[in-house]
PDB file of N, CA and C in Angstrom:
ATOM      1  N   UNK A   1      13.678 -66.229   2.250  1.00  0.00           N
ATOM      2  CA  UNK A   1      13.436 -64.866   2.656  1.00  0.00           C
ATOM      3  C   UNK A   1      12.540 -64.180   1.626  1.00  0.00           C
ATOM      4  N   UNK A   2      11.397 -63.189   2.051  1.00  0.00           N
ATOM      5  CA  UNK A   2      10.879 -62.964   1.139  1.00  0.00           C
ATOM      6  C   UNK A   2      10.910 -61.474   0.644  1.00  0.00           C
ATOM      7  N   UNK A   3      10.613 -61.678  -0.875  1.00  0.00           N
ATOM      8  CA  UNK A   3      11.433 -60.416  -1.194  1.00  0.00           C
ATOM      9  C   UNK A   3      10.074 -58.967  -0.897  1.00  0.00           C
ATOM     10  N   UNK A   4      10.538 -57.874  -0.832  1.00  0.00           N
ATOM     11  CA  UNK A   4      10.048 -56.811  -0.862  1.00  0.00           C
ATOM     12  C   UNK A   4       8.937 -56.440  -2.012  1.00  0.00           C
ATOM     13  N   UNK A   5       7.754 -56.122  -1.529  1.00  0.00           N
ATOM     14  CA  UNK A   5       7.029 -55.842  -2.946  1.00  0.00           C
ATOM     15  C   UNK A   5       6.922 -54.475  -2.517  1.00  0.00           C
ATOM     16  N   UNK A   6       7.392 -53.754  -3.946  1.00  0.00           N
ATOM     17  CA  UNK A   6       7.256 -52.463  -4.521  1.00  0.00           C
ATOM     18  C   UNK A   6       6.429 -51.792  -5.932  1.00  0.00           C
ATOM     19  N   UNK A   7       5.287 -52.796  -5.854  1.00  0.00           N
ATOM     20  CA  UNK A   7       4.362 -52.640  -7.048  1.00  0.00           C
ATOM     21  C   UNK A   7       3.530 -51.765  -6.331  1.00  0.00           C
ATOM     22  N   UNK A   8       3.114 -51.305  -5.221  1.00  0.00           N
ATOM     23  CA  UNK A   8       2.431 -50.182  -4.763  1.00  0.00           C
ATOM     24  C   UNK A   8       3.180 -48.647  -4.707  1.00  0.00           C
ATOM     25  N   UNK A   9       4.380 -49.102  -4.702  1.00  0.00           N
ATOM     26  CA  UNK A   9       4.809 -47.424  -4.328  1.00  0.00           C
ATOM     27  C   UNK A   9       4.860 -46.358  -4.830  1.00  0.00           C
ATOM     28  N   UNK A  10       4.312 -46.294  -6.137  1.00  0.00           N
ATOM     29  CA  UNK A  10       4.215 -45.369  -7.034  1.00  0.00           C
ATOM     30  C   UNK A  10       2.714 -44.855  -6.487  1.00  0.00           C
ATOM     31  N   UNK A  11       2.248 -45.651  -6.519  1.00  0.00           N
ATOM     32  CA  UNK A  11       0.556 -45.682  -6.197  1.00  0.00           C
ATOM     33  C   UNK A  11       0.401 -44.748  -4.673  1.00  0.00           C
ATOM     34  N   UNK A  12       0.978 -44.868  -3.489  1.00  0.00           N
ATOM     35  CA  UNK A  12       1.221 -44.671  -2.721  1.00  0.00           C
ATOM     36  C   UNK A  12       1.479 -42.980  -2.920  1.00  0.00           C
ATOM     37  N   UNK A  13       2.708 -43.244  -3.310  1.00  0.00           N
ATOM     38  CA  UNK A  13       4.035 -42.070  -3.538  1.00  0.00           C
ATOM     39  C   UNK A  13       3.073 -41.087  -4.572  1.00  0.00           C
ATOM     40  N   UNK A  14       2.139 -40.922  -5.213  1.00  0.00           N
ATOM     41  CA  UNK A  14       1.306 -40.461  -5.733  1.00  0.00           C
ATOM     42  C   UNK A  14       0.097 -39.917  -5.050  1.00  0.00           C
ATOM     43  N   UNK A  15      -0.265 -40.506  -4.390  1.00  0.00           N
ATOM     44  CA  UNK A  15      -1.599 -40.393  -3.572  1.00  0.00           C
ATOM     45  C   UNK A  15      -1.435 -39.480  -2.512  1.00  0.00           C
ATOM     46  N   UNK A  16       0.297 -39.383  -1.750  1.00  0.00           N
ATOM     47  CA  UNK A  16       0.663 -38.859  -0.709  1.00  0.00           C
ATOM     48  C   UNK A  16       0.639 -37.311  -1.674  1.00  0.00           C
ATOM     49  N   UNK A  17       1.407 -37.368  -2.717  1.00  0.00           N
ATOM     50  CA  UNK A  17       1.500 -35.455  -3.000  1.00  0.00           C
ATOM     51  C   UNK A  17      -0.023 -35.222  -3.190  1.00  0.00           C
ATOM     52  N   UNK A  18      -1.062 -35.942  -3.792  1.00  0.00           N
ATOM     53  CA  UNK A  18      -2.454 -35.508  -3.948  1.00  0.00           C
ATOM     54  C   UNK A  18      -2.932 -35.116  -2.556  1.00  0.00           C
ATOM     55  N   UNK A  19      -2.433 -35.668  -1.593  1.00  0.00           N
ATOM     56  CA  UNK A  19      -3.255 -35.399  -0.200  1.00  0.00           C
ATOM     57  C   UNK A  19      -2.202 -33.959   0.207  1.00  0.00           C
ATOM     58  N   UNK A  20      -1.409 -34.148  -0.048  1.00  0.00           N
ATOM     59  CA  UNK A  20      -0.456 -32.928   0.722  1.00  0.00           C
ATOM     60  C   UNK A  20      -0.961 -31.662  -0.244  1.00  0.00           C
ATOM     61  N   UNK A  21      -1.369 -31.909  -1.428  1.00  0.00           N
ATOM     62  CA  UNK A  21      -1.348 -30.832  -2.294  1.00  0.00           C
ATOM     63  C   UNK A  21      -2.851 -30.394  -1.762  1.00  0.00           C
ATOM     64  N   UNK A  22      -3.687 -30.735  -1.381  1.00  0.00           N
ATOM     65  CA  UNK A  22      -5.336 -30.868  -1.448  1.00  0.00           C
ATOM     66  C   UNK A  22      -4.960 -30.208  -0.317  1.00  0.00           C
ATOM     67  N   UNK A  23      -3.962 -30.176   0.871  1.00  0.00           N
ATOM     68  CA  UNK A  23      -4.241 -29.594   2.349  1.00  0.00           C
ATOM     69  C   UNK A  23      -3.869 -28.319   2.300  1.00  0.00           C
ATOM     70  N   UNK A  24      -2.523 -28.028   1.514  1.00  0.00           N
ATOM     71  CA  UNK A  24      -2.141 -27.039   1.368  1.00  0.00           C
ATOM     72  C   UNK A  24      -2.677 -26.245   1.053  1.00  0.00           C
ATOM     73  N   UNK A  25      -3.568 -26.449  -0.286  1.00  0.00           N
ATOM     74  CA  UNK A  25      -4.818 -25.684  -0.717  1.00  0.00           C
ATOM     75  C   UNK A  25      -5.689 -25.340   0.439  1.00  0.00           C
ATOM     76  N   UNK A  26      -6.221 -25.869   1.027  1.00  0.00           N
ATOM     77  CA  UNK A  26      -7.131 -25.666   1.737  1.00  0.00           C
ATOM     78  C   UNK A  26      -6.517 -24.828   2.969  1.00  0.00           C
ATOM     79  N   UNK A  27      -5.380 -25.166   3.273  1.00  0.00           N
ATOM     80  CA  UNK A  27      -4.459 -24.524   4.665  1.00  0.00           C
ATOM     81  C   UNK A  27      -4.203 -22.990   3.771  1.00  0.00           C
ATOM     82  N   UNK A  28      -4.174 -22.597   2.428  1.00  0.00           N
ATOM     83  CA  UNK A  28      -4.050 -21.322   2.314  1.00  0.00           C
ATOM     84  C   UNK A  28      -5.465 -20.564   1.622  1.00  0.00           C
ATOM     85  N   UNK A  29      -6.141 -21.638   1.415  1.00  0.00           N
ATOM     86  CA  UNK A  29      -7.574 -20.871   0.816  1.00  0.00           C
ATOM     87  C   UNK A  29      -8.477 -20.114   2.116  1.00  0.00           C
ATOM     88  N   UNK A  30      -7.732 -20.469   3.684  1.00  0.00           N
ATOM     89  CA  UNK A  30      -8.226 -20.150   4.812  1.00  0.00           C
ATOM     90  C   UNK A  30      -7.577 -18.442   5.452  1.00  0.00           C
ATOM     91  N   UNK A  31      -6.546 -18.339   4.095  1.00  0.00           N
ATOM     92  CA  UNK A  31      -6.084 -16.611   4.592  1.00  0.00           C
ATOM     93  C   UNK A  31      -6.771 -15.851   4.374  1.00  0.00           C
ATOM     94  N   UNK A  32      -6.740 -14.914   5.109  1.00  0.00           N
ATOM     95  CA  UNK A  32      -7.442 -13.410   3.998  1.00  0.00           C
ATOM     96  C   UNK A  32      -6.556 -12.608   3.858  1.00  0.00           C
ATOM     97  N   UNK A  33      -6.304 -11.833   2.731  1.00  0.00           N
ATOM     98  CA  UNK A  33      -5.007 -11.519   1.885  1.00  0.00           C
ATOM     99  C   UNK A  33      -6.094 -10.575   1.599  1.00  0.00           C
ATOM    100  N   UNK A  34      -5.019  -8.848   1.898  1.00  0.00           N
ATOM    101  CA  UNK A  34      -5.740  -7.560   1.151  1.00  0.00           C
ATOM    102  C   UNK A  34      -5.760  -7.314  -0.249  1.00  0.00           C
ATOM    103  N   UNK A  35      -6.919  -7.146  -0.683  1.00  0.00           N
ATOM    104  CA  UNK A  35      -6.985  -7.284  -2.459  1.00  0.00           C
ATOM    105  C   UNK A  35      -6.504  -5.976  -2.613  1.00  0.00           C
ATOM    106  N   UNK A  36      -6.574  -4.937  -2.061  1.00  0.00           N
ATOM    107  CA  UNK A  36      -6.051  -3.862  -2.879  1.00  0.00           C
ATOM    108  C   UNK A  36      -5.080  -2.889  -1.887  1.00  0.00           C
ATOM    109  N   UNK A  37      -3.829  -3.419  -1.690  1.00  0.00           N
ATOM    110  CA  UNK A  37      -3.157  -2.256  -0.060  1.00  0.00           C
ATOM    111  C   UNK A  37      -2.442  -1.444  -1.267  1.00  0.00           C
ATOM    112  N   UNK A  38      -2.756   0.234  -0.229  1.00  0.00           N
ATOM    113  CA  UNK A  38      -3.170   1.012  -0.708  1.00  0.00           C
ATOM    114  C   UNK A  38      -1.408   1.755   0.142  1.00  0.00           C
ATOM    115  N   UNK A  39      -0.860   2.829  -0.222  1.00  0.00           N
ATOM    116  CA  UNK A  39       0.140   2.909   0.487  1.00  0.00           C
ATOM    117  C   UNK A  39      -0.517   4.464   1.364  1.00  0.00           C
ATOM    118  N   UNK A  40      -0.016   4.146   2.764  1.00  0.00           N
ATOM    119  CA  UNK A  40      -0.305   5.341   3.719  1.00  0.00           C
ATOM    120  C   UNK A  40       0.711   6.693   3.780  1.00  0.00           C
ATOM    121  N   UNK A  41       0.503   7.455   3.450  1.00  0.00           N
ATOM    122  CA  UNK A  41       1.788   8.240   3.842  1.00  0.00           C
ATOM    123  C   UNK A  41       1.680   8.966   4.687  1.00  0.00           C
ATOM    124  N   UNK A  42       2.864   8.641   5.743  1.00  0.00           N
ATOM    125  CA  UNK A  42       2.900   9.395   7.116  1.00  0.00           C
ATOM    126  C   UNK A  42       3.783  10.830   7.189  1.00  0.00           C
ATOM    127  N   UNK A  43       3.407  11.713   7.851  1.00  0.00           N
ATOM    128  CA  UNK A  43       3.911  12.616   8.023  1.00  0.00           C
ATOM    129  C   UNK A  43       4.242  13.367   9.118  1.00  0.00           C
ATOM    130  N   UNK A  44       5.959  13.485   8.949  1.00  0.00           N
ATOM    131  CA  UNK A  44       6.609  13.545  10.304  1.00  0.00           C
ATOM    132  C   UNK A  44       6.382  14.997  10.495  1.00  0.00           C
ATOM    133  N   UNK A  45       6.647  15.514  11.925  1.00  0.00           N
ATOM    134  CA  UNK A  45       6.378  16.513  12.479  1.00  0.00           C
ATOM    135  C   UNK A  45       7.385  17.633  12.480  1.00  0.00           C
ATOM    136  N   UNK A  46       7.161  18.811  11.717  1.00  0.00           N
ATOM    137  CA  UNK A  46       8.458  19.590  12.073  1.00  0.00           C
ATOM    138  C   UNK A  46       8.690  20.455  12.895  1.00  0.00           C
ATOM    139  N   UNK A  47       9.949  20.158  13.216  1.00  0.00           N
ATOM    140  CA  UNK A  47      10.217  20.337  14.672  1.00  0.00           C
ATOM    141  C   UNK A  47      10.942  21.784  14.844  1.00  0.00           C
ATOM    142  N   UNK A  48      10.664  22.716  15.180  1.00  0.00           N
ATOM    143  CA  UNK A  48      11.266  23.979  15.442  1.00  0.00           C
ATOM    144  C   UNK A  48      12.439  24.395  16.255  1.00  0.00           C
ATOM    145  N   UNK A  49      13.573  24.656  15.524  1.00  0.00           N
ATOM    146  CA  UNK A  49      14.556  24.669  15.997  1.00  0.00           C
ATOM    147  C   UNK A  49      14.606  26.183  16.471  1.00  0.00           C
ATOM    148  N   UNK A  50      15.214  26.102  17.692  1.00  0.00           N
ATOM    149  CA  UNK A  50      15.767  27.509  18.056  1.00  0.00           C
ATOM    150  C   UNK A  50      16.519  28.566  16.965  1.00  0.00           C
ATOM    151  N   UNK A  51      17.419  27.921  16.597  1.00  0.00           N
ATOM    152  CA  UNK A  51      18.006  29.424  14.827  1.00  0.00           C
ATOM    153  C   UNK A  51      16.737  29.345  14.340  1.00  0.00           C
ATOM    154  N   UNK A  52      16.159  29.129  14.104  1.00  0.00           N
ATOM    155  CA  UNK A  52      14.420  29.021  12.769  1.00  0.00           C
ATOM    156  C   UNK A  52      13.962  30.501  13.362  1.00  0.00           C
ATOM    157  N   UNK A  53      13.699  30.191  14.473  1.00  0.00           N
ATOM    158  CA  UNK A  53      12.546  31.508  14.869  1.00  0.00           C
ATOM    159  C   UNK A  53      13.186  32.695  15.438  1.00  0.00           C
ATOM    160  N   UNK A  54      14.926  33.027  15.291  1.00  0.00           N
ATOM    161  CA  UNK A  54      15.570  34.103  15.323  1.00  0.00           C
ATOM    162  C   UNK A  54      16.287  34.536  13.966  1.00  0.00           C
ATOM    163  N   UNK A  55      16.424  36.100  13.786  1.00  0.00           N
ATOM    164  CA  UNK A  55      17.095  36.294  12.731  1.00  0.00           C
ATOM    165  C   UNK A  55      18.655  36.216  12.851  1.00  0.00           C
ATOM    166  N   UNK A  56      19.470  35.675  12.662  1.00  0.00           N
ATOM    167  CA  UNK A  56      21.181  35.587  12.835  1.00  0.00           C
ATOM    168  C   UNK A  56      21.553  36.527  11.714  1.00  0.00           C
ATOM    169  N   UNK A  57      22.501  37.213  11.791  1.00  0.00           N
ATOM    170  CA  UNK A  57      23.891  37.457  10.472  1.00  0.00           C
ATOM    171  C   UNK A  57      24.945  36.692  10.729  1.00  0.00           C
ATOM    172  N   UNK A  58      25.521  36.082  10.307  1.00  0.00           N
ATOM    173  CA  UNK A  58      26.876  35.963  10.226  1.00  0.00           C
ATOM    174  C   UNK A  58      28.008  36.710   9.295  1.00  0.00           C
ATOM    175  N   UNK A  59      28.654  37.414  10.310  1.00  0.00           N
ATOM    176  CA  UNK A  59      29.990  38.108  10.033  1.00  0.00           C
ATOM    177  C   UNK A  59      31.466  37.515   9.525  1.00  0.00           C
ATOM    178  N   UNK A  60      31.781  37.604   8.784  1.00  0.00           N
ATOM    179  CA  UNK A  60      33.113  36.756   8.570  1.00  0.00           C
ATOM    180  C   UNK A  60      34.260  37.592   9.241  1.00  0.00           C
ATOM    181  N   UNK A  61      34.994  36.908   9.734  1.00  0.00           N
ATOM    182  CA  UNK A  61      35.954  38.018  10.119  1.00  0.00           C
ATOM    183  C   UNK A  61      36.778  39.060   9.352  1.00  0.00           C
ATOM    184  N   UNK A  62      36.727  38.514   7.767  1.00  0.00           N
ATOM    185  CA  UNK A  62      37.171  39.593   6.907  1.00  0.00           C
ATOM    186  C   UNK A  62      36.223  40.280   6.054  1.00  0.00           C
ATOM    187  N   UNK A  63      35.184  40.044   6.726  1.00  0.00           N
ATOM    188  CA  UNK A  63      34.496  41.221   6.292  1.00  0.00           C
ATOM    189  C   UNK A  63      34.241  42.661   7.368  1.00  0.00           C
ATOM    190  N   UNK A  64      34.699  42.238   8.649  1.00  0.00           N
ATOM    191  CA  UNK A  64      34.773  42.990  10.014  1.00  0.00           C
ATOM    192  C   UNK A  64      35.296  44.556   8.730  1.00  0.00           C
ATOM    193  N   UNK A  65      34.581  45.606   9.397  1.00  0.00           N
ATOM    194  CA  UNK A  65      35.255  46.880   9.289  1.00  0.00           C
ATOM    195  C   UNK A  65      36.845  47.208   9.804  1.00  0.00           C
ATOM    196  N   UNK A  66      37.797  47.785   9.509  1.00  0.00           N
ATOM    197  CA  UNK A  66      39.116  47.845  10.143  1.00  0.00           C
ATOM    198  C   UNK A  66      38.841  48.966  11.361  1.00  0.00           C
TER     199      UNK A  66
END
């Protein structure tokens, strides 16, 4: 029976991360990535409530006149 040769597999097992590493590179040198994001600030709308645009008092009841 003949035995297994494993005098390549380093060689191999080497060559494979050089190719995976070389694609990867290339699979991300193909993004475009914003060099400078800038932050937006949004601004919500205010919304007018009915009490806003009347004048109220509030009376406590112990302050009521007797």
């Amino acid at each position: 029976m003949p035995q297994l040769d494993t005098s390549t597999w380093l060689t191999m097992i080497l060559s494979m991360f050089l190719v995976l590493f070389i694609i990867f590179q290339l699979k991300i040198s193909k993004h475009n990535f914003y060099h400078n994001p800038e932050l937006v600030m949004t601004k919500t709308p205010k919304q007018n409530t009915p009490w806003e645009t009347k004048w109220t008092k509030i009376y406590l009841p112990l302050s009521l006149p007797l």
